[in-house]
Protein backbone atom coordinates (compact mmCIF):
# COMPACT_ATOMS: atom_id res chain seq x y z
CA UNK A 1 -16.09 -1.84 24.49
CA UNK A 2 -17.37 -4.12 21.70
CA UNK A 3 -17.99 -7.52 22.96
CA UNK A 4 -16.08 -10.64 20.81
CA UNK A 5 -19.15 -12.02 20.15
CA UNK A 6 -20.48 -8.90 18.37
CA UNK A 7 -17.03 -8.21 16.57
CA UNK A 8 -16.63 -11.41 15.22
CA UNK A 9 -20.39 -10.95 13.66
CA UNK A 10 -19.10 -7.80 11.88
CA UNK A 11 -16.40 -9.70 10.59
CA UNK A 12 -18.41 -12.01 8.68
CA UNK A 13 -20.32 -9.22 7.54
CA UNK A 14 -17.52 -7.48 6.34
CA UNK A 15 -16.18 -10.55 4.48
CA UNK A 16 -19.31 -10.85 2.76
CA UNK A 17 -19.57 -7.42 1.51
CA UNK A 18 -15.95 -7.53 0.34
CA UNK A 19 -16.89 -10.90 -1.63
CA UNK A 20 -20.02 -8.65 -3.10
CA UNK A 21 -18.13 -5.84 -3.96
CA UNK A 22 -15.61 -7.59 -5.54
CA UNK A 23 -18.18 -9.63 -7.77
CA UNK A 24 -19.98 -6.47 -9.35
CA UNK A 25 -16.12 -5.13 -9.25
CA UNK A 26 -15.56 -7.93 -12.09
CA UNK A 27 -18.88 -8.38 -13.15
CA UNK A 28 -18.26 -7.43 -16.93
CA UNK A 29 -14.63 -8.66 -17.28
CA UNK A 30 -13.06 -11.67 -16.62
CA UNK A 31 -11.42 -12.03 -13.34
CA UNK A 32 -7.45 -12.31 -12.47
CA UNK A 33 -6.04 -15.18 -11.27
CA UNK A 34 -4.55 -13.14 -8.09
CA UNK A 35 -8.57 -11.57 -7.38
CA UNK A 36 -9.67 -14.98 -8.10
CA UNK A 37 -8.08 -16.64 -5.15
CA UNK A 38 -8.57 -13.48 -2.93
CA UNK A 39 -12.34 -13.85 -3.31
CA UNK A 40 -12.18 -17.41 -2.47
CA UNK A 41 -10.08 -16.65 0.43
CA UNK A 42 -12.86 -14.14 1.57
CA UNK A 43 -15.70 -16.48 1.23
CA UNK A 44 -13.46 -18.89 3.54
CA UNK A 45 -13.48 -16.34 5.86
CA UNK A 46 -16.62 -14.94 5.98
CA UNK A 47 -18.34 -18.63 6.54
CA UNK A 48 -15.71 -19.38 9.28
CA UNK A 49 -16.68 -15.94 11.24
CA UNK A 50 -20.13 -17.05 10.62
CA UNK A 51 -19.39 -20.19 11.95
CA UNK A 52 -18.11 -19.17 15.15
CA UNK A 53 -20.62 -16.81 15.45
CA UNK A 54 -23.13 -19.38 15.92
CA UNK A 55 -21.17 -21.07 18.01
CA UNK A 56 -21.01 -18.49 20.47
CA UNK A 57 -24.71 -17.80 20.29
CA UNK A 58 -25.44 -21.54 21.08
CA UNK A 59 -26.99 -22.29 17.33
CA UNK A 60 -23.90 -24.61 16.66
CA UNK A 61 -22.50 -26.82 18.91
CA UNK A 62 -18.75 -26.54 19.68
CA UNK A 63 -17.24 -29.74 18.93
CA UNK A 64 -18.56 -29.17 14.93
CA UNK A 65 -18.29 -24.71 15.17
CA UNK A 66 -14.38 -24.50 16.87
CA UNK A 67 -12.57 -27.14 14.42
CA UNK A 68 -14.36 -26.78 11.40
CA UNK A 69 -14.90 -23.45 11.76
CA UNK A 70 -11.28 -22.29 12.25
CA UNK A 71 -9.75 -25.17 9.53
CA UNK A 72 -12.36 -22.74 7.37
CA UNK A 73 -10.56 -19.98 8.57
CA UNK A 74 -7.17 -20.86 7.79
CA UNK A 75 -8.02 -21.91 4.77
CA UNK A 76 -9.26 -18.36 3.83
CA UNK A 77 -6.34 -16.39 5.46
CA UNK A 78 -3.41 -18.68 3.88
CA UNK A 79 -5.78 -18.17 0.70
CA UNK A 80 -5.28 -14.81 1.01
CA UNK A 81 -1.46 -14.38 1.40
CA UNK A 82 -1.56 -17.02 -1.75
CA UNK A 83 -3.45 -14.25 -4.14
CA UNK A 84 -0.65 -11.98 -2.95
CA UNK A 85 2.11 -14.34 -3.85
CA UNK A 86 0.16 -14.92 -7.00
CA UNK A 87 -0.16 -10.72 -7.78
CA UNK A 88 3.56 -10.68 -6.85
CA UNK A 89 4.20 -13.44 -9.93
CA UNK A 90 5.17 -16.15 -7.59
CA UNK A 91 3.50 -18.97 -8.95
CA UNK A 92 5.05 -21.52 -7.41
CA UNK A 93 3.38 -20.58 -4.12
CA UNK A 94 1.28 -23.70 -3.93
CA UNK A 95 3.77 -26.22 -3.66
CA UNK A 96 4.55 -25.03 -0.40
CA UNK A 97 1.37 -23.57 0.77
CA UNK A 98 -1.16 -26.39 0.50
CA UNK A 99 0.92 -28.86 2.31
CA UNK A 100 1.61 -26.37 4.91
CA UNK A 101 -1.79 -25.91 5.55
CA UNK A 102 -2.28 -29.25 6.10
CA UNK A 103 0.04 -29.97 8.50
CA UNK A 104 -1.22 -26.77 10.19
CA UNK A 105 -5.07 -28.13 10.37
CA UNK A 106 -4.06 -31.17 11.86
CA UNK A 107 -1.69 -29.57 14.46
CA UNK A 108 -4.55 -27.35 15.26
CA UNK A 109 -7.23 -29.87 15.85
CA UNK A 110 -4.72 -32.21 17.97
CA UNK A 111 -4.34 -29.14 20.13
CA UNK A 112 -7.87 -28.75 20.42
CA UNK A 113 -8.72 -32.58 21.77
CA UNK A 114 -5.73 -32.23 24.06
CA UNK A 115 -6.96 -28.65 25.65
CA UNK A 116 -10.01 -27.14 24.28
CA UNK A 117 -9.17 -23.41 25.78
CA UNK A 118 -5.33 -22.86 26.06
CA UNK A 119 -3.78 -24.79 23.39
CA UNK A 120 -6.45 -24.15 20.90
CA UNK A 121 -5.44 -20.45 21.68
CA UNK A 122 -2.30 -21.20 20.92
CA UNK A 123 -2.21 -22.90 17.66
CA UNK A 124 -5.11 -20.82 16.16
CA UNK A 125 -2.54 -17.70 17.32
CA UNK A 126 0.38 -19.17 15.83
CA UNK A 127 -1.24 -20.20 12.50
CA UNK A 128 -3.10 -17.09 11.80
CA UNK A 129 0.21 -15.19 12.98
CA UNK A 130 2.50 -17.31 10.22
CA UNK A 131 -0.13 -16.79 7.25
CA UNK A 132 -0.52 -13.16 7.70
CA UNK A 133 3.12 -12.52 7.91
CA UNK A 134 3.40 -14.64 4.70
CA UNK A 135 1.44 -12.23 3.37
CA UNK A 136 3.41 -9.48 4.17
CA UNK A 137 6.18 -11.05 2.83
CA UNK A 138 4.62 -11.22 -0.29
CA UNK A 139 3.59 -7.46 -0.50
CA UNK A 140 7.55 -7.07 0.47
CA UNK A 141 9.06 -8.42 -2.38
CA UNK A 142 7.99 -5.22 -4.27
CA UNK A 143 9.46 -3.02 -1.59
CA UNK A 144 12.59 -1.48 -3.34
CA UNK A 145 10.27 0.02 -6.17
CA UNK A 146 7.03 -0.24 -4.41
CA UNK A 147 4.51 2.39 -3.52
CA UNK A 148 3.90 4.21 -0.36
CA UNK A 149 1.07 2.06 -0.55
CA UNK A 150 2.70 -0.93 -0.54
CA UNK A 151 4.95 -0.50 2.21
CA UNK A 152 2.51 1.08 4.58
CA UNK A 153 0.23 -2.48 4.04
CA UNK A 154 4.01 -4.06 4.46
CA UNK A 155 4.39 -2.13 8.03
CA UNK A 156 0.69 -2.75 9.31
CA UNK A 157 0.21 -5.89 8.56
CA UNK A 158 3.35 -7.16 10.34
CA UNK A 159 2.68 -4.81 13.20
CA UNK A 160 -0.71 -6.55 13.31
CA UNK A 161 0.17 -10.53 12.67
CA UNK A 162 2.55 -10.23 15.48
CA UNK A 163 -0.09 -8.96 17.63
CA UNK A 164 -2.12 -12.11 16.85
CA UNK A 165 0.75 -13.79 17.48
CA UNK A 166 1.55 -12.57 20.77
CA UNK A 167 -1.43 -13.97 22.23
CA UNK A 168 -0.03 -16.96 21.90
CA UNK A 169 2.63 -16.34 23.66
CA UNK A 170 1.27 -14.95 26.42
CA UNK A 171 -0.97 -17.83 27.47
CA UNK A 172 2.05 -19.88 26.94
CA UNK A 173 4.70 -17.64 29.02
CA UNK A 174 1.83 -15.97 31.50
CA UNK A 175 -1.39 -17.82 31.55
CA UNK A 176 -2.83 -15.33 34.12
CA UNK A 177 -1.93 -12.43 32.22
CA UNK A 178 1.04 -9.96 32.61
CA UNK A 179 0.59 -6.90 34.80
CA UNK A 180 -2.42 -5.16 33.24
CA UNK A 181 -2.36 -7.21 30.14
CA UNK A 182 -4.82 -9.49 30.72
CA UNK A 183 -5.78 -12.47 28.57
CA UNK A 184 -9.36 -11.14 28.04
CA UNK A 185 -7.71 -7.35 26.86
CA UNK A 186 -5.00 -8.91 24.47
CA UNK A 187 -8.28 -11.55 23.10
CA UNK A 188 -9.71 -7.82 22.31
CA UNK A 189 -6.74 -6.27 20.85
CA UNK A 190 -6.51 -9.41 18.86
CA UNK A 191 -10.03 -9.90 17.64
CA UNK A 192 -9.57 -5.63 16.60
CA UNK A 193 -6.28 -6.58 14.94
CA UNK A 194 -8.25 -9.38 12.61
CA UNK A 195 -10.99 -6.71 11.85
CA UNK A 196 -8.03 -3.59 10.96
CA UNK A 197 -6.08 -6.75 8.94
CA UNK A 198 -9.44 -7.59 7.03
CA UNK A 199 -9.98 -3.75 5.82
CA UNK A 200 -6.14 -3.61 5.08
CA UNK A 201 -6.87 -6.91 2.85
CA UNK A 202 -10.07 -5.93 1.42
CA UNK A 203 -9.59 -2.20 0.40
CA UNK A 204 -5.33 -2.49 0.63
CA UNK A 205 -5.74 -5.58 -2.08
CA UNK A 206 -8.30 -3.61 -4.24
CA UNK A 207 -5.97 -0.06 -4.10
CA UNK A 208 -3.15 -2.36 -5.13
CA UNK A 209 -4.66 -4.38 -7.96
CA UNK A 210 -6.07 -0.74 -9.23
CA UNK A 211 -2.27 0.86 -8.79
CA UNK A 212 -0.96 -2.17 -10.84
CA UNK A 213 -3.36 -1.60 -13.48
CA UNK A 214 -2.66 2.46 -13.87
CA UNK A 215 1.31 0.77 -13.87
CA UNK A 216 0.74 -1.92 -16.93
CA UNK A 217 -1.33 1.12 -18.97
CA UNK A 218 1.11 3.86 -18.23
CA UNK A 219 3.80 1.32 -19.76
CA UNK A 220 1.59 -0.18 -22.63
CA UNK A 221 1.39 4.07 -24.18
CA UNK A 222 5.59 3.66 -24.23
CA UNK A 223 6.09 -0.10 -24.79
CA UNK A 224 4.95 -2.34 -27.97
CA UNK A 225 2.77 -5.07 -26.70
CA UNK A 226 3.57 -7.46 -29.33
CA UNK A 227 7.33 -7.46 -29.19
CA UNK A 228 8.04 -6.35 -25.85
CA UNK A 229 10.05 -3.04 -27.34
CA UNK A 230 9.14 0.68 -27.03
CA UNK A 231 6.84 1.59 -29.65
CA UNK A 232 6.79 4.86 -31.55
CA UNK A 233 6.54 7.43 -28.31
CA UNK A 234 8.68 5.50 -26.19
CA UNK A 235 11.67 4.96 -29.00
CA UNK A 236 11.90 8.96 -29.23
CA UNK A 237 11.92 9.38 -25.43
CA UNK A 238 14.56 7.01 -25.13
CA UNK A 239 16.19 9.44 -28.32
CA UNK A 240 15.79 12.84 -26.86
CA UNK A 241 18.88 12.57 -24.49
CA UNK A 242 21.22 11.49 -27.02
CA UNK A 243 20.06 14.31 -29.62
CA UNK A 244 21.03 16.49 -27.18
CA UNK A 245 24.33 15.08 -26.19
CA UNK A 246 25.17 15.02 -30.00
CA UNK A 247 25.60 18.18 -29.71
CA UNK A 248 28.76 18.36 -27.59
CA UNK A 249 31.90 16.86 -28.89
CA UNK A 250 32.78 13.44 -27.94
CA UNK A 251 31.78 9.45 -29.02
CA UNK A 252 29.03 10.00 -31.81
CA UNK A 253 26.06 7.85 -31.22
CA UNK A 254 24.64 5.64 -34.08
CA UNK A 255 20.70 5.48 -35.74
CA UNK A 256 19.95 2.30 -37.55
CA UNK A 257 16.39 2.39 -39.77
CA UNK A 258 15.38 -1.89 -40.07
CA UNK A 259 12.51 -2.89 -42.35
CA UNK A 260 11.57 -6.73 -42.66
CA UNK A 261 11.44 -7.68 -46.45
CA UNK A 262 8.29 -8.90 -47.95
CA UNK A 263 6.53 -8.83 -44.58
CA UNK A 264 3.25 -8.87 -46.08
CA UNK A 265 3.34 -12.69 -47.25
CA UNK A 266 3.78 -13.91 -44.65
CA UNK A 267 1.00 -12.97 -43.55
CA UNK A 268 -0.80 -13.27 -46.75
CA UNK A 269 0.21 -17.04 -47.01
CA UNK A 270 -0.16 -18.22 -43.33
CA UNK A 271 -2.16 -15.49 -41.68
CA UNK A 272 -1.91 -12.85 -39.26
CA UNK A 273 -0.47 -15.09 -36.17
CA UNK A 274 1.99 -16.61 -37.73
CA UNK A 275 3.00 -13.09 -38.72
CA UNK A 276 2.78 -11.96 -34.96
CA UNK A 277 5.27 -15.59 -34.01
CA UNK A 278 7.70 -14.62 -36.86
CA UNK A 279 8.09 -10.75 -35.57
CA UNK A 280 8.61 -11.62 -32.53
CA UNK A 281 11.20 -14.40 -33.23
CA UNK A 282 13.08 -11.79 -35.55
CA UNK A 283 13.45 -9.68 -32.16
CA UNK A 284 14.47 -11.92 -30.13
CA UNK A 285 17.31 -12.67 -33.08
CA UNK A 286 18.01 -9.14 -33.06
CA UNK A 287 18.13 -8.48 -29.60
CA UNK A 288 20.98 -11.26 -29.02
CA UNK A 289 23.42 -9.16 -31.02
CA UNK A 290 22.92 -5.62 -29.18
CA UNK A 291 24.54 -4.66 -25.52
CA UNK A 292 22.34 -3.79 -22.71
CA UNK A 293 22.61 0.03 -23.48
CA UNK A 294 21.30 -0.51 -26.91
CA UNK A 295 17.65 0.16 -27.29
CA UNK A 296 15.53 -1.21 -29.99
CA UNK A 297 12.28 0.04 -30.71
CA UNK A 298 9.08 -0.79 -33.06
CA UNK A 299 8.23 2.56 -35.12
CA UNK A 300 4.80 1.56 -37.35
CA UNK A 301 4.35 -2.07 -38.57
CA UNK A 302 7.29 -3.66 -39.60
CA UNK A 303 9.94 -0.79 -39.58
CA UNK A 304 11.92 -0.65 -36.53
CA UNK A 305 14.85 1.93 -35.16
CA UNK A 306 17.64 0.73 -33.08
CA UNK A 307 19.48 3.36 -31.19
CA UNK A 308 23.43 3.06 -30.52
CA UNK A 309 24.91 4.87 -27.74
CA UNK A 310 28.59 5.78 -27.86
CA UNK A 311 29.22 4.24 -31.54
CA UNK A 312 30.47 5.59 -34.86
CA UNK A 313 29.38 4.76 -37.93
CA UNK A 314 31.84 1.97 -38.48
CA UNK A 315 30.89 0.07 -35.65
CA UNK A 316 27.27 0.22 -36.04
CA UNK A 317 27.65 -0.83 -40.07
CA UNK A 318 28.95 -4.15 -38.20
CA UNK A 319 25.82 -4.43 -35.66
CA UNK A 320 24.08 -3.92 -38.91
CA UNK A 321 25.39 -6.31 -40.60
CA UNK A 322 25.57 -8.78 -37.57
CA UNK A 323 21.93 -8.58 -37.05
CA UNK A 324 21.32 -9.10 -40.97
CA UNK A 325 22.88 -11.80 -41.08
CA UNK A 326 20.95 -13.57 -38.12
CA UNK A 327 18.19 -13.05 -39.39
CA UNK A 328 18.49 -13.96 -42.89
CA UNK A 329 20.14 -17.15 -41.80
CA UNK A 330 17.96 -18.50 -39.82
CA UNK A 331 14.95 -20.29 -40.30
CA UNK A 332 11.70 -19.51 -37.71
CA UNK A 333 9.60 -22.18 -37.13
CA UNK A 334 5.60 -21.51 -36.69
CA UNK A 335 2.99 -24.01 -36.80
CA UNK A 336 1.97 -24.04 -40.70
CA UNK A 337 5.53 -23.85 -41.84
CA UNK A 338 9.12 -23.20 -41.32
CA UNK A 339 9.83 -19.68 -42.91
CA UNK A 340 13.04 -17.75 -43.71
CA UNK A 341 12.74 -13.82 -43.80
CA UNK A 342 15.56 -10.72 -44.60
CA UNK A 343 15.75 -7.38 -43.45
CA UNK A 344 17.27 -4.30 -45.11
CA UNK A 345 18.97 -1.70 -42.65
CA UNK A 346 20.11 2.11 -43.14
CA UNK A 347 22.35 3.72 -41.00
CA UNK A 348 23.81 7.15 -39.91
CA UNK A 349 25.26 8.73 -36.78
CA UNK A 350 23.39 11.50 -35.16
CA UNK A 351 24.71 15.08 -35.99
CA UNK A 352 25.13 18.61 -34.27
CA UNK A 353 22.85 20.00 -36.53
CA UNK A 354 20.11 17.02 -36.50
CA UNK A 355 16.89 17.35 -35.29
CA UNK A 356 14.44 14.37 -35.47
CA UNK A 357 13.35 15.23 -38.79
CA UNK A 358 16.53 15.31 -40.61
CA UNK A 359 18.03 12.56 -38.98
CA UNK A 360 15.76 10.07 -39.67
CA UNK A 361 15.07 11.37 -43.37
CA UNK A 362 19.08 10.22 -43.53
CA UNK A 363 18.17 7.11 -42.54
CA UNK A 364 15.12 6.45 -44.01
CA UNK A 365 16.86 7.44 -47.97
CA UNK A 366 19.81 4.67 -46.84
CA UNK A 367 16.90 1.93 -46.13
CA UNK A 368 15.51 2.84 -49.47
CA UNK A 369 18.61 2.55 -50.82
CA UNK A 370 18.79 -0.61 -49.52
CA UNK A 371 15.63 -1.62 -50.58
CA UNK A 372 17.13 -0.76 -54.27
CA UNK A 373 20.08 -2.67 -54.19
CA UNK A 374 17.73 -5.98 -53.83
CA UNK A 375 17.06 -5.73 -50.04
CA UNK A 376 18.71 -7.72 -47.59
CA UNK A 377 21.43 -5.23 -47.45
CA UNK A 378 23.25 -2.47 -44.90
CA UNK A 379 23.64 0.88 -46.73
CA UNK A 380 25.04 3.28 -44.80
CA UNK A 381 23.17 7.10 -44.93
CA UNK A 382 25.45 9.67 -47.11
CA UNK A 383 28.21 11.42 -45.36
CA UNK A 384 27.58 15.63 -44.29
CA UNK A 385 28.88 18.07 -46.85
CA UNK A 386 32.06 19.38 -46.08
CA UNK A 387 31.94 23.36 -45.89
CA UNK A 388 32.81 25.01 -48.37
């Protein structure tokens, strides 16, 4: 069996090869906030091991290696759960965390002046305990829609804080030991569960923040990163089940073609970023006058397609028109100027017959049209022949 002295050695090591790995990791590219603090909290905790390594090999003395050197180590464990709570996009984590911490270092080094062995067991149990299972916690919050990933760090790493934990209460309940759980085998199974909980935050963190990544690029090739609305690819997914349905009898469901009039000076007269502030004002505009089943989506620069589930024709010339009149009546405020804008709109409902091709040929001719008639118009796409 490993003695503590020797595990608590290769926990500073592995701390400090987790805070190299993760340097050349981000060498190139500018770090996170969430890997940020995590490499922080790992440098906390690979000087605290370190510390209290040296204390048990008689290079530090104990009074400076046990309080400093497990405030240290607090430090980098409630560090730790923070970069969690910061990856899960609670940012408000610090408000409650710091002070917390606080009152936890001073608890912890009253217990150690009162009784260097048992209560210092104690506390440091109890503290560790609490900041691991607020870590947990924050891995939890993603558990509905999370990863297997995600919930077997969720499972282990309560499994394992309580096992720190319960060190603490066995040399308060049993200070001899229960049956043949003695203190020394639980201060074994306890120092093993802080090296398992290191590689489940070293490697588990890492596996994470690369899953996240895979997540944001996998939505950025169906979403518009500008506006926030599905670009080109992810517009005609959201399509493909309603071009289908169209084909059954029932509720028709309605295409509307937008185009922004005289885009191009705005940009022209106050540059490109007040451009990219005045789209994504317009969409916000338009977005307050659809239902939740409504999807609008950016197609190529400044033509967008809005999608209408369930409506006729007649209905959707008033969404039209509701939407064209938002925007042409109010006034978007960027930091050059205050600029007013119109948009011309074409609509049609979606046919048996239609494929992608013909339907938005329909409702591209009605957003000419409506570029004809002077813009800042709804023209609604001609009507099918009747047979003859």
């Amino acid at each position: 069996m490993i003695d503590i002295t020797t595990l608590v050695f290769a926990l500073a090591l592995g701390n400090i090869t987790l805070c190299g790995a993760l340097f050349f990791y981000q060498y190139e590219s500018g770090k996170s906030p969430s890997l940020s603090i995590w490499s922080i909290s790992k440098q906390c905790q690979a000087a605290a091991w370190l510390l209290l390594y040296f204390r048990g090999n008689g290079v530090v003395p104990d009074p400076v290696s046990i309080p400093i050197g497990y405030a240290v180590l607090f430090v980098g464990v409630a560090l730790e759960s923070g970069a969690l709570w910061e990856g899960a996009g609670k940012l408000g984590w610090r408000r409650l965390t710091y002070p917390l911490l606080a009152l936890a270092i001073l608890a912890f080094f009253a217990c150690y002046y009162i009784d260097q062995i048992g209560l210092r067991v104690v506390a440091s149990s109890l503290i560790l305990g609490a900041c691991y299972l607020s870590g947990a916690a924050a891995l939890a919050t993603g558990w509905r829609n999370g990863s297997m990933l995600r919930r077997f760090l969720v499972v282990a790493t309560v499994l394992l804080a309580l096992l720190v934990a319960a060190r603490a209460v066995l040399v308060l309940t049993m200070p001899g030991g229960w049956g043949w759980l003695s203190n020394g085998l639980l201060q074994t199974l306890s120092s093993g569960a802080f090296y398992i909980l290191m590689l489940l935050g070293g490697f588990g963190f890492l596996l994470l923040s690369r899953e996240q990544l895979q997540q944001e690029l996998a939505r950025l090739e169906l979403v518009d990163p500008l506006t926030d609305v599905p670009n080109r690819r992810g517009f005609f997914d959201k399509l493909a089940p309603w071009m289908a349905l169209a084909r059954r009898p029932g509720v028709p469901t309605a295409l509307v073609l937008i185009d922004l009039d005289q885009f191009k000076r705005v940009n022209d007269s106050y540059g490109h970023p007040a451009g990219d502030a005045v789209l994504r004002e317009v969409i916000d505009v338009c977005k307050k006058q659809l239902r939740d089943s409504d999807q609008l989506g950016r197609l190529v620069g400044v033509e967008f397609a809005l999608l209408l589930p369930r409506t006729g024709v007649a209905e959707a010339l008033l969404v039209a028109e509701r939407m064209r009149a938002a925007v042409a009546g109010g006034a978007i405020k960027t930091e050059r100027a205050m600029i007013t804008l119109t948009a011309s709109f074409g609509v049609t409902v979606i046919r048996p017959d239609d494929n992608t091709v013909s339907l938005f040929k329909r409702a591209d001719e009605a957003l000419r049209q409506a570029k004809q008639q002077g813009r800042n118009s709804v023209v609604e796409a001609a009507p099918a022949a009747l047979p003859a």
